[in-house]
N, C-alpha and C. Protein backbone atom coordinates (compact mmCIF):
# COMPACT_ATOMS: atom_id res chain seq x y z
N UNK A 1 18.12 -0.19 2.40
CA UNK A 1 17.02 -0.08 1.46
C UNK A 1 17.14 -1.21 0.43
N UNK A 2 16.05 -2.03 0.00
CA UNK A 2 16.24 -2.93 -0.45
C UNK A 2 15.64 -2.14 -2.09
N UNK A 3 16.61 -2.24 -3.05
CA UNK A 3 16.53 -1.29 -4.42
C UNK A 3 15.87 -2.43 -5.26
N UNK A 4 16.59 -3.95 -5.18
CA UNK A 4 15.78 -4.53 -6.31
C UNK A 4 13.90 -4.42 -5.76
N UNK A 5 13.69 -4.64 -4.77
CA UNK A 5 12.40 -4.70 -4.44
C UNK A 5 11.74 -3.48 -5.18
N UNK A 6 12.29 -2.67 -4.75
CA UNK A 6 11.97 -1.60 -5.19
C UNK A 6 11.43 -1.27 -6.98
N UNK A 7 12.37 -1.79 -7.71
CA UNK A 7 12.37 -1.66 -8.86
C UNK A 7 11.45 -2.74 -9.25
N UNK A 8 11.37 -3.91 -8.65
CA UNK A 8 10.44 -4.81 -9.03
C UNK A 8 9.05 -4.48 -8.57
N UNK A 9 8.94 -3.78 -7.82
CA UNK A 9 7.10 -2.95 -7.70
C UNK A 9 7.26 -2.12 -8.84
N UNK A 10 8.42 -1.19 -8.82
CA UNK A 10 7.75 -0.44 -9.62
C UNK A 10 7.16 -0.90 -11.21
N UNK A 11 7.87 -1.88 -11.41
CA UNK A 11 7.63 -2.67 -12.82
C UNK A 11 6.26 -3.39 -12.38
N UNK A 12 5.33 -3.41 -11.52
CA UNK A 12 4.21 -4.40 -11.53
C UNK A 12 3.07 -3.37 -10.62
N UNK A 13 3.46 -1.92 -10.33
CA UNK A 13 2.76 -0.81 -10.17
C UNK A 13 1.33 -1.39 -10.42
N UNK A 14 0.10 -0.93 -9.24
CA UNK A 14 -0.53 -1.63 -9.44
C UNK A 14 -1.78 -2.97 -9.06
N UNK A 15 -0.97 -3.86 -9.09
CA UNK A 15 -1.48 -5.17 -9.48
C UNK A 15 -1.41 -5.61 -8.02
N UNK A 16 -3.07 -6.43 -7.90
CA UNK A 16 -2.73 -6.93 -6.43
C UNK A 16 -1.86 -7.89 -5.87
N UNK A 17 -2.03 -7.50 -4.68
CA UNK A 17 -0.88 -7.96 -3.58
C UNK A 17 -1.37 -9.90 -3.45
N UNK A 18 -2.40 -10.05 -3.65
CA UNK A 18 -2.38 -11.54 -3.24
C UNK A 18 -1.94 -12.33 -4.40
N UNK A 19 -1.78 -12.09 -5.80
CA UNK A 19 -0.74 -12.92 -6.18
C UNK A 19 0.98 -13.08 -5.85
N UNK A 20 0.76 -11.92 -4.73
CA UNK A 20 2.36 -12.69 -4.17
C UNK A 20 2.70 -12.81 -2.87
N UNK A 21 1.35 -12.26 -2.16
CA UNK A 21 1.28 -12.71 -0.50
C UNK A 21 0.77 -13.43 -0.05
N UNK A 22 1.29 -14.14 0.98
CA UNK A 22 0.42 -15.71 1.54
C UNK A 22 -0.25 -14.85 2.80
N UNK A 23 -1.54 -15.59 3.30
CA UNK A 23 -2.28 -15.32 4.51
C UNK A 23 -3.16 -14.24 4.22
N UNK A 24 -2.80 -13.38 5.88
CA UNK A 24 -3.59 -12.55 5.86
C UNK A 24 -3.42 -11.20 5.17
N UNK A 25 -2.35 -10.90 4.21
CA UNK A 25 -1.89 -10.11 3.02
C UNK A 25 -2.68 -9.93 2.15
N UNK A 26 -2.60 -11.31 1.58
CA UNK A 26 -3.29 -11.65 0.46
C UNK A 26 -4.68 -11.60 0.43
N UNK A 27 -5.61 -12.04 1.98
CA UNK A 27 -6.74 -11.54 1.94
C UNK A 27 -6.68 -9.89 1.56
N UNK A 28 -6.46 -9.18 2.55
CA UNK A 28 -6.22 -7.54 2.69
C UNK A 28 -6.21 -7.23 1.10
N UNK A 29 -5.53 -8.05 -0.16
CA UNK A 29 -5.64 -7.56 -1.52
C UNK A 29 -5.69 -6.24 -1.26
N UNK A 30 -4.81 -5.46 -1.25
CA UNK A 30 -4.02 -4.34 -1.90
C UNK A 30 -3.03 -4.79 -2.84
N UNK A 31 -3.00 -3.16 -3.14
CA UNK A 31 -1.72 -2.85 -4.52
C UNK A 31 -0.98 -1.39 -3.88
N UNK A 32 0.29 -1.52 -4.30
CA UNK A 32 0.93 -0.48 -4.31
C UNK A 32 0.40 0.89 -5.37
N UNK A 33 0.36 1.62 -5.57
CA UNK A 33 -0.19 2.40 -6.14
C UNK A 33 0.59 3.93 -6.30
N UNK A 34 1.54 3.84 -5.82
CA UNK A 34 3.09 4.47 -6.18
C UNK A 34 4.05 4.42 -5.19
N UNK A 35 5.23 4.12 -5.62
CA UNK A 35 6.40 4.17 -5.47
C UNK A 35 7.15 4.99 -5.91
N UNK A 36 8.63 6.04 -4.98
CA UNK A 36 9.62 6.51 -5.64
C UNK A 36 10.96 5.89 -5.22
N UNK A 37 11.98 6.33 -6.01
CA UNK A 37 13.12 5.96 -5.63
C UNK A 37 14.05 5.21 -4.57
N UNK A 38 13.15 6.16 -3.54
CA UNK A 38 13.96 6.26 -2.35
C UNK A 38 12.86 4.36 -1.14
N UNK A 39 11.93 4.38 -2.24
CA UNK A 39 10.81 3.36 -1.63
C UNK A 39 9.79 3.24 -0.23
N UNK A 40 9.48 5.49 -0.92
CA UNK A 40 8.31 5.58 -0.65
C UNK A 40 7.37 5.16 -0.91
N UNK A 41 6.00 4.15 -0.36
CA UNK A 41 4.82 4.09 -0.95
C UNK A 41 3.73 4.16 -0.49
N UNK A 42 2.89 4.04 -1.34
CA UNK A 42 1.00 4.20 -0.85
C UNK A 42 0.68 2.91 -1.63
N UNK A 43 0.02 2.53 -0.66
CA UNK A 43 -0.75 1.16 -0.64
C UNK A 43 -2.18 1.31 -0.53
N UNK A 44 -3.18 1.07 -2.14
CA UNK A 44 -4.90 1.53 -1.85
C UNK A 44 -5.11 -0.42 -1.80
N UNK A 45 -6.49 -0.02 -0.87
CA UNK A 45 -7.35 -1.42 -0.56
C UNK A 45 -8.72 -1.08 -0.92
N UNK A 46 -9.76 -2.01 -1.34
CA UNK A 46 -11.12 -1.83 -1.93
C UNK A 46 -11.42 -2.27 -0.27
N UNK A 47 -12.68 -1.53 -0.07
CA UNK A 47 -13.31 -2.43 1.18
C UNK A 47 -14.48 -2.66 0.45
N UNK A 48 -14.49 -4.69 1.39
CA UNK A 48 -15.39 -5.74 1.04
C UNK A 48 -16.55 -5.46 1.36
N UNK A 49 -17.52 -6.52 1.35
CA UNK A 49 -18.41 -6.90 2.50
C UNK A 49 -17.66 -7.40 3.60
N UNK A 50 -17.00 -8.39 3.23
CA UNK A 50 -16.58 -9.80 4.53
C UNK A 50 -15.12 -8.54 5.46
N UNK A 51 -15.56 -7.21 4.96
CA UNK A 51 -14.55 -6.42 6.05
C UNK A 51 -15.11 -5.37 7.22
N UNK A 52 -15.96 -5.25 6.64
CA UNK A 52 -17.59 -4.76 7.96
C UNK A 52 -18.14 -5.34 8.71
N UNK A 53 -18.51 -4.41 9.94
CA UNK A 53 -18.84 -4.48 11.23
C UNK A 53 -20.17 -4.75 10.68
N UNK A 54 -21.46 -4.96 11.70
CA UNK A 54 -22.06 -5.72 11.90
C UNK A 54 -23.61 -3.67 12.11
N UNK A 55 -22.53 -2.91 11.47
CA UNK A 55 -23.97 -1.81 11.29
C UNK A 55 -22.95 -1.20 10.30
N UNK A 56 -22.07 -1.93 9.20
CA UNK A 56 -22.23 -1.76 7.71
C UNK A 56 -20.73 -0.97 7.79
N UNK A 57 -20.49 -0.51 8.73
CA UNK A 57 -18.87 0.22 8.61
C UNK A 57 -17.47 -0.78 8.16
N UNK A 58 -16.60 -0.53 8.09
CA UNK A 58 -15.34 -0.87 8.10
C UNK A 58 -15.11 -1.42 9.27
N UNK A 59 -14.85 -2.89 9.52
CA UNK A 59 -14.24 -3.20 11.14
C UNK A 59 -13.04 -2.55 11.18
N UNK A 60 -12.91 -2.40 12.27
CA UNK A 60 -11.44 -1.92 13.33
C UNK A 60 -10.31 -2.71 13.17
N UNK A 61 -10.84 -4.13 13.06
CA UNK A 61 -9.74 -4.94 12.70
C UNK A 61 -9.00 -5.00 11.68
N UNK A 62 -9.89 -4.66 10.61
CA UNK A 62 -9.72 -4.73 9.01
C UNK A 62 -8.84 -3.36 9.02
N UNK A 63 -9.51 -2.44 9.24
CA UNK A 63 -8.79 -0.97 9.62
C UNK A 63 -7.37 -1.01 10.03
N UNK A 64 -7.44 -1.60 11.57
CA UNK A 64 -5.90 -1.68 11.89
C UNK A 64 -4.73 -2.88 10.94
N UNK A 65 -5.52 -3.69 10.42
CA UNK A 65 -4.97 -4.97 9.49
C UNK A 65 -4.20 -4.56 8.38
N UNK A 66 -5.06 -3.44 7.50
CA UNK A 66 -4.26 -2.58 6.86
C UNK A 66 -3.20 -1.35 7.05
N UNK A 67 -3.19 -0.95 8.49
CA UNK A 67 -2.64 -0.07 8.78
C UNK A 67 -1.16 -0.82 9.19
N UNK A 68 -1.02 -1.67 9.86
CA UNK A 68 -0.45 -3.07 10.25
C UNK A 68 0.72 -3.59 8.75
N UNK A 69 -0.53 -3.75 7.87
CA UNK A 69 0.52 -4.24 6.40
C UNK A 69 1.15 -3.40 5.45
N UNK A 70 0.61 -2.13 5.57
CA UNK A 70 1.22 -0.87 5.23
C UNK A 70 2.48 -0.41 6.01
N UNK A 71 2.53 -0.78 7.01
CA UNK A 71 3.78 -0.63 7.86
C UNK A 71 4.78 -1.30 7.70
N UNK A 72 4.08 -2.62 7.96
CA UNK A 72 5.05 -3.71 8.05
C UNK A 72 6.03 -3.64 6.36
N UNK A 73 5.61 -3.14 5.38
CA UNK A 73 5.81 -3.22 3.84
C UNK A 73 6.84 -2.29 3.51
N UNK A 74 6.25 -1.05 4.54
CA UNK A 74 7.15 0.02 4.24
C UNK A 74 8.62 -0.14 4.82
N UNK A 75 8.32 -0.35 6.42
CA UNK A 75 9.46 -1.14 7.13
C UNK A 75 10.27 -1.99 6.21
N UNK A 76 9.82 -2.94 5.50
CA UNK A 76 10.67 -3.72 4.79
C UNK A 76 11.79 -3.49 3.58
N UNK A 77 10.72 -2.51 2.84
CA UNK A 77 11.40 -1.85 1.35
C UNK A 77 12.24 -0.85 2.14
N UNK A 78 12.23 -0.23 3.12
CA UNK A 78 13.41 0.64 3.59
C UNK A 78 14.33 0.42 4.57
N UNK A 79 14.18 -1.14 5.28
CA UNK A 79 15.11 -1.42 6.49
C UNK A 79 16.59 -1.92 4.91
N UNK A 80 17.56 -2.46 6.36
CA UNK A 80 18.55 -3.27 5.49
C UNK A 80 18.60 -4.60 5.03
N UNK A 81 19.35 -4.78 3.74
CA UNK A 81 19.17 -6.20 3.41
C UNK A 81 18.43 -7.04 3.52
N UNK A 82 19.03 -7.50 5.06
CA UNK A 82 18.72 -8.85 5.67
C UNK A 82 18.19 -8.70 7.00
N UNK A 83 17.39 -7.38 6.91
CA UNK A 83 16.40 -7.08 8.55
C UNK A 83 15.23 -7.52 8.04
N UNK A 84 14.35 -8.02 9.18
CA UNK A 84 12.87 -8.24 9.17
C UNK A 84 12.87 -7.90 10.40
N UNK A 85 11.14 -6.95 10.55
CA UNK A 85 10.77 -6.62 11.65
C UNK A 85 9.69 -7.33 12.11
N UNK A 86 8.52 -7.06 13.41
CA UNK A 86 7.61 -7.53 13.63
C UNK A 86 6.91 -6.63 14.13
N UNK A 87 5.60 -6.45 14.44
CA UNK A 87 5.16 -5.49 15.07
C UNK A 87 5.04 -5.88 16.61
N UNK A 88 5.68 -4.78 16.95
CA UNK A 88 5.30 -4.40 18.90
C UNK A 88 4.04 -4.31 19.59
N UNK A 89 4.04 -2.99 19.12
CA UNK A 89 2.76 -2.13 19.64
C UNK A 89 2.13 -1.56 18.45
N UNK A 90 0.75 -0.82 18.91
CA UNK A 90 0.11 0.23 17.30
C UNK A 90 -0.91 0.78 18.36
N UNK A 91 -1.05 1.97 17.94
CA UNK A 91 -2.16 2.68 18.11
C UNK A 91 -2.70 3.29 16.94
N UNK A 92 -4.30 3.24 16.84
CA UNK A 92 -4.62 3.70 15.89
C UNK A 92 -5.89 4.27 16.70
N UNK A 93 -6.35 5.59 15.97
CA UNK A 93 -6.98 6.62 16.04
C UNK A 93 -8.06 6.37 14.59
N UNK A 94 -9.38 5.81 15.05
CA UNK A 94 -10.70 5.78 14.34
C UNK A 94 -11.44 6.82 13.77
N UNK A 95 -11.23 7.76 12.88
CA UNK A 95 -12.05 8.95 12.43
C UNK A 95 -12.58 9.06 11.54
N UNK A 96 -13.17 8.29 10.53
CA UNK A 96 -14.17 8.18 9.79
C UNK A 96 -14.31 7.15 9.23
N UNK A 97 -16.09 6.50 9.05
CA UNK A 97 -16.14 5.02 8.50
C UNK A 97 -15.96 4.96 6.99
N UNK A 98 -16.07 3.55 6.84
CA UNK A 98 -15.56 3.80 5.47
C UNK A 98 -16.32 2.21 4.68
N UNK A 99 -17.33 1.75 3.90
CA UNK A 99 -17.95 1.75 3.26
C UNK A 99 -17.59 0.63 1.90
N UNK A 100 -18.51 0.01 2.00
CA UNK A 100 -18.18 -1.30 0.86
C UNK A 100 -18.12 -0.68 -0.30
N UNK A 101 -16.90 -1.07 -1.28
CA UNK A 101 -16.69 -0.26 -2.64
C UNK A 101 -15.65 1.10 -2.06
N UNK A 102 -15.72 1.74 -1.20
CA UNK A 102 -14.40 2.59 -0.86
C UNK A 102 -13.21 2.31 -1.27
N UNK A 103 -12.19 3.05 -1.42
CA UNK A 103 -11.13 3.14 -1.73
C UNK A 103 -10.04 3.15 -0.49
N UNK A 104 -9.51 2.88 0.21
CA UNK A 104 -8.59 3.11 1.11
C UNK A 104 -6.91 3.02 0.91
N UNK A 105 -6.65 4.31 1.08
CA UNK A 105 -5.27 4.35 0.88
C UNK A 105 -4.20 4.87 1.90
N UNK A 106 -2.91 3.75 2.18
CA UNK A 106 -2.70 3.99 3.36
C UNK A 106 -1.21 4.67 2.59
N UNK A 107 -1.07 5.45 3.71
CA UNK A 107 0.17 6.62 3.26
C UNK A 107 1.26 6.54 4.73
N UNK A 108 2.37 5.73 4.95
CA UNK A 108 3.25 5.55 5.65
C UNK A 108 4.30 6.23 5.24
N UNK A 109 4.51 6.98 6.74
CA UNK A 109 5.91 7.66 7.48
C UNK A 109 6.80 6.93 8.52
N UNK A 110 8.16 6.17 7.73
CA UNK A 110 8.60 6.20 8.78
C UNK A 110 9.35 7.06 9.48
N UNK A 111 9.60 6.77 10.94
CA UNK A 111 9.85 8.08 11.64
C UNK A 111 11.62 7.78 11.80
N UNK A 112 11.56 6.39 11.78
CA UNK A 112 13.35 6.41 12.51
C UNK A 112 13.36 4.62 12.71
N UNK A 113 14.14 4.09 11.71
CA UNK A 113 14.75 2.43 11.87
C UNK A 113 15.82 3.18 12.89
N UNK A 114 16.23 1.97 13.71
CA UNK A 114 17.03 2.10 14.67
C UNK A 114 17.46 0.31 14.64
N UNK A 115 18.53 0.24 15.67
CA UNK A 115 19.31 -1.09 15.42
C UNK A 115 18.21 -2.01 16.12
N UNK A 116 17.31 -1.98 16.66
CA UNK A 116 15.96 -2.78 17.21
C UNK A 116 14.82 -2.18 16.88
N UNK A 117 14.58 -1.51 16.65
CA UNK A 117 13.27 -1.10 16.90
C UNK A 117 13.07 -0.16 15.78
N UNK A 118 11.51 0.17 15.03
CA UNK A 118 11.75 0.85 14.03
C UNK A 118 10.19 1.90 14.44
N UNK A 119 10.21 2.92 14.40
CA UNK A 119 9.07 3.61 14.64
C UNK A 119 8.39 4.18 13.23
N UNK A 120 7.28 4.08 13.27
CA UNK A 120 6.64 4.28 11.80
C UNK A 120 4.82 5.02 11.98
N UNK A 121 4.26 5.79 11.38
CA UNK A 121 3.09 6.14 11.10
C UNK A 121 2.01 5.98 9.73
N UNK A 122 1.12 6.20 10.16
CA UNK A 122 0.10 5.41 8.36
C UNK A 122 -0.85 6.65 8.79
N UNK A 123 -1.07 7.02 7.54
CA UNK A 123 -2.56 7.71 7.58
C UNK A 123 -3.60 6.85 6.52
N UNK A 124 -4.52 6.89 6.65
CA UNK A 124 -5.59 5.77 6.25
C UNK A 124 -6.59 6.90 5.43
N UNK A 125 -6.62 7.22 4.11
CA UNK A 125 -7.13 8.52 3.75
C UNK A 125 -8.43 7.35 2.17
N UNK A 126 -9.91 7.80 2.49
CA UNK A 126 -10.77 7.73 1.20
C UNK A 126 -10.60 8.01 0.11
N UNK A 127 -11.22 7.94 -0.96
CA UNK A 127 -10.85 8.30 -2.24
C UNK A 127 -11.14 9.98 -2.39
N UNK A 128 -11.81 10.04 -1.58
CA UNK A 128 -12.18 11.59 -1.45
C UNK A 128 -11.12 12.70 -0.36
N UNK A 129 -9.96 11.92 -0.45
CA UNK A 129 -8.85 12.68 0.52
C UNK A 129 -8.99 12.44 1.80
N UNK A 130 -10.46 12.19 2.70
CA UNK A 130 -10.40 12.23 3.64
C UNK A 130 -9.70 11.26 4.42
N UNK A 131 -9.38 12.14 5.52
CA UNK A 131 -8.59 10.72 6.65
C UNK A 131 -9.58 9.76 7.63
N UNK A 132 -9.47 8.58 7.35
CA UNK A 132 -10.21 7.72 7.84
C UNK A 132 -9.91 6.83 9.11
N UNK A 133 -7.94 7.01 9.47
CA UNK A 133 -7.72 6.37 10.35
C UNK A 133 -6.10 7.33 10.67
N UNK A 134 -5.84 7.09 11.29
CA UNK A 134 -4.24 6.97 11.26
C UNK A 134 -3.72 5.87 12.43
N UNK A 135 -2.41 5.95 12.53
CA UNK A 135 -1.91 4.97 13.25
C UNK A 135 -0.57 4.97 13.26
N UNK A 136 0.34 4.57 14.60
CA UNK A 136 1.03 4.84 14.91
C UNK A 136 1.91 3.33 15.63
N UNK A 137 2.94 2.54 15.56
CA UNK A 137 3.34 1.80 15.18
C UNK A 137 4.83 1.47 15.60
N UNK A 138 5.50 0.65 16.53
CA UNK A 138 6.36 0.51 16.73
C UNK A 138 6.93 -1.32 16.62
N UNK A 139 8.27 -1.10 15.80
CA UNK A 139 8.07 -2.80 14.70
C UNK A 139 9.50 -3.27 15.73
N UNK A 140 9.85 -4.51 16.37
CA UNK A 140 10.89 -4.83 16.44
C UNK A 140 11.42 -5.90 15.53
N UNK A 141 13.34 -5.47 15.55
CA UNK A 141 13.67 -6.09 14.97
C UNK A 141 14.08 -7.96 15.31
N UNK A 142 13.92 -8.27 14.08
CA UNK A 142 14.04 -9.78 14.51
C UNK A 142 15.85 -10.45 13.77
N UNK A 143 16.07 -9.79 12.90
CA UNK A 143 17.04 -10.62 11.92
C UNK A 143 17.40 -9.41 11.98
């Protein structure tokens, strides 16, 4: 578990993610939006325009993109030290659209780091509680 990370979100609770992520992170602009101890977190995203399908929903891509960086984040603040993972595989499960100005907040479980491979889940929930996606996620290790 990486603790300074940890303590350094929690001191910037919050504040978006693209003043300190390069690429496609930093587009995605999320914020952490709590953290505990142990470096559990929930990660909320605004959806854009430039993140909708083409009859006004949330793309799939954008959907799984966040489900994807929510993982990959959580994976990180709780593997060891000097692990980085990558993603394998993902399945994600589409159950409700979700709307320019929405709130999206992704809520990751991991299930089990292992010495390669790390298995992990996201639920993708509106500002109104509802679940909008989930997804399911297997990261290998690289370092």
């Amino acid at each position: 578990m990486k603790t300074d990370y940890i303590q350094q979100i929690r001191e910037n609770l919050g504040q978006p993610m693209s003043e300190y992520l390069p690429g496609f992170g930093a587009w995605l602009n999320g914020a952490v939006t709590a953290i505990d101890e142990e470096g559990h977190i929930k990660l909320a995203f605004e959806v854009r325009e430039n993140m909708l399908n083409p009859m006004g929903a949330m793309h799939g891509g954008a959907v799984a993109g966040i489900i994807d960086e929510v993982l990959g984040f959580q994976i990180f603040l709780k593997s060891e030290k000097d692990a980085a993972y990558v993603s394998m595989t993902m399945n994600v499960d589409f159950l409700k659209g979700a709307k320019t100005g929405d709130i999206i907040t992704g809520i990751p479980k991991v299930v089990r780091i292992g010495k390669r491979t790390a298995n992990v889940r996201c639920d993708l929930q509106n500002q109104k509680g509802e679940l909008v996606a989930q997804g399911v996620a297997n990261f290998m290790r690289i370092a």
